[in-house]
Protein backbone atom coordinates (compact mmCIF):
# COMPACT_ATOMS: atom_id res chain seq x y z
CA UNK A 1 67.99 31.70 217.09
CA UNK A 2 67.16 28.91 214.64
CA UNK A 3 70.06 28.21 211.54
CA UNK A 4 70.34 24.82 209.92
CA UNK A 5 73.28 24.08 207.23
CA UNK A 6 74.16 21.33 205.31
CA UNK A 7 77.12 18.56 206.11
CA UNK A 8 79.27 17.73 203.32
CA UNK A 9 80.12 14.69 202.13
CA UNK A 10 83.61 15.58 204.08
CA UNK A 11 81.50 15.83 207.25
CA UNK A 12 82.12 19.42 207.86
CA UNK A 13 80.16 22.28 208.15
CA UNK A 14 79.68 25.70 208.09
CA UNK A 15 78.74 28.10 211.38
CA UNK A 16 75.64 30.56 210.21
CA UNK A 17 77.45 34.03 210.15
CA UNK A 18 74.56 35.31 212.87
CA UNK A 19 76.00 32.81 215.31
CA UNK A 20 79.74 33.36 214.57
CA UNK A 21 79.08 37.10 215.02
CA UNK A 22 76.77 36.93 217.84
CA UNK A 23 79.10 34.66 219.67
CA UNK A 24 82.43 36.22 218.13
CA UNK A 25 83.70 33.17 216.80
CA UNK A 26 86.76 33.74 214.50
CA UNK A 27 89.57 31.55 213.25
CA UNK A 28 91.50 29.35 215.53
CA UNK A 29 88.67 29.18 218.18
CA UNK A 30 87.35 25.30 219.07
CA UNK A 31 83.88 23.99 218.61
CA UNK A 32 83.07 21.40 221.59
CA UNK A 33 80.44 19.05 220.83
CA UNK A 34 78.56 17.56 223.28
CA UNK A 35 76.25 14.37 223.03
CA UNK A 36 73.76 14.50 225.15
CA UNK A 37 70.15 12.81 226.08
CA UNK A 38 68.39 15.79 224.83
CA UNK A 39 70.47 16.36 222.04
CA UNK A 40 73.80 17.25 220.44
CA UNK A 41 75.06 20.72 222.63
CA UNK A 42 77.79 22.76 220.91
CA UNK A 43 79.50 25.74 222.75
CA UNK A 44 82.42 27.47 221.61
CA UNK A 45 85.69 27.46 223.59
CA UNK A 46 87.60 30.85 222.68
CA UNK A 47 91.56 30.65 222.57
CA UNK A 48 93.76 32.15 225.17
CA UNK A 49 95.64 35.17 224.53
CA UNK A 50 98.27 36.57 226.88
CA UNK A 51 96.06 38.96 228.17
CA UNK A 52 93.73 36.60 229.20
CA UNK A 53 96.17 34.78 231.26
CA UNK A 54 97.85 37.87 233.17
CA UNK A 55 97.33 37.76 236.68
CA UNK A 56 95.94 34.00 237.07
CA UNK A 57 99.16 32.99 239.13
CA UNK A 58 99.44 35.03 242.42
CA UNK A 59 103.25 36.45 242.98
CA UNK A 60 102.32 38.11 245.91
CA UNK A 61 105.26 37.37 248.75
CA UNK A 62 107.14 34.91 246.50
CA UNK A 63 110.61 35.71 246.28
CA UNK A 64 112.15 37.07 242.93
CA UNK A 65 114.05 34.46 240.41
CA UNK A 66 117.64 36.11 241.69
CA UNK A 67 116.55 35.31 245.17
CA UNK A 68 115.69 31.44 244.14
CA UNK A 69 118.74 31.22 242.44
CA UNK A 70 120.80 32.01 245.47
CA UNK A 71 118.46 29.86 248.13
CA UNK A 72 118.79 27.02 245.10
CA UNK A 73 123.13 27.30 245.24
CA UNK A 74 122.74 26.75 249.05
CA UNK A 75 121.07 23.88 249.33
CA UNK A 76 117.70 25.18 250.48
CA UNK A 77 114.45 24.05 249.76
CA UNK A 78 112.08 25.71 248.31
């Protein structure tokens, strides 16, 4: 998909509404630009929501926070 758009004399630019929707782009979301020997590469880097970060850290067998408190007041490592 081929869009071109103009840079103002601010340097910024717009993103062509195809690519924002075909991509989901909205608000708050980061362009990274890339410069590269074949080019300039631009990919869009979402933001993190809470859901996205739910289950990423593994709680399996790990003792609750009451439990580290009390292994904490005696001294022991954890």
């Amino acid at each position: 998909m081929l869009s071109e758009t103009i840079i103002s004399k601010g340097y910024q630019t717009v993103v062509p509404a195809k690519i924002r929707k075909a991509h989901k782009i909205t608000p708050g979301d980061v362009l990274e630009w890339s410069d590269t020997e074949k080019g300039i590469i631009v990919q869009p880097r979402k933001k993190r929501t809470f859901q996205d970060i739910i289950g990423l850290i593994k709680t399996e067998g790990l003792p609750d926070a009451v439990e580290l408190k009390k292994r904490i007041q005696k001294g022991e490592k954890i």
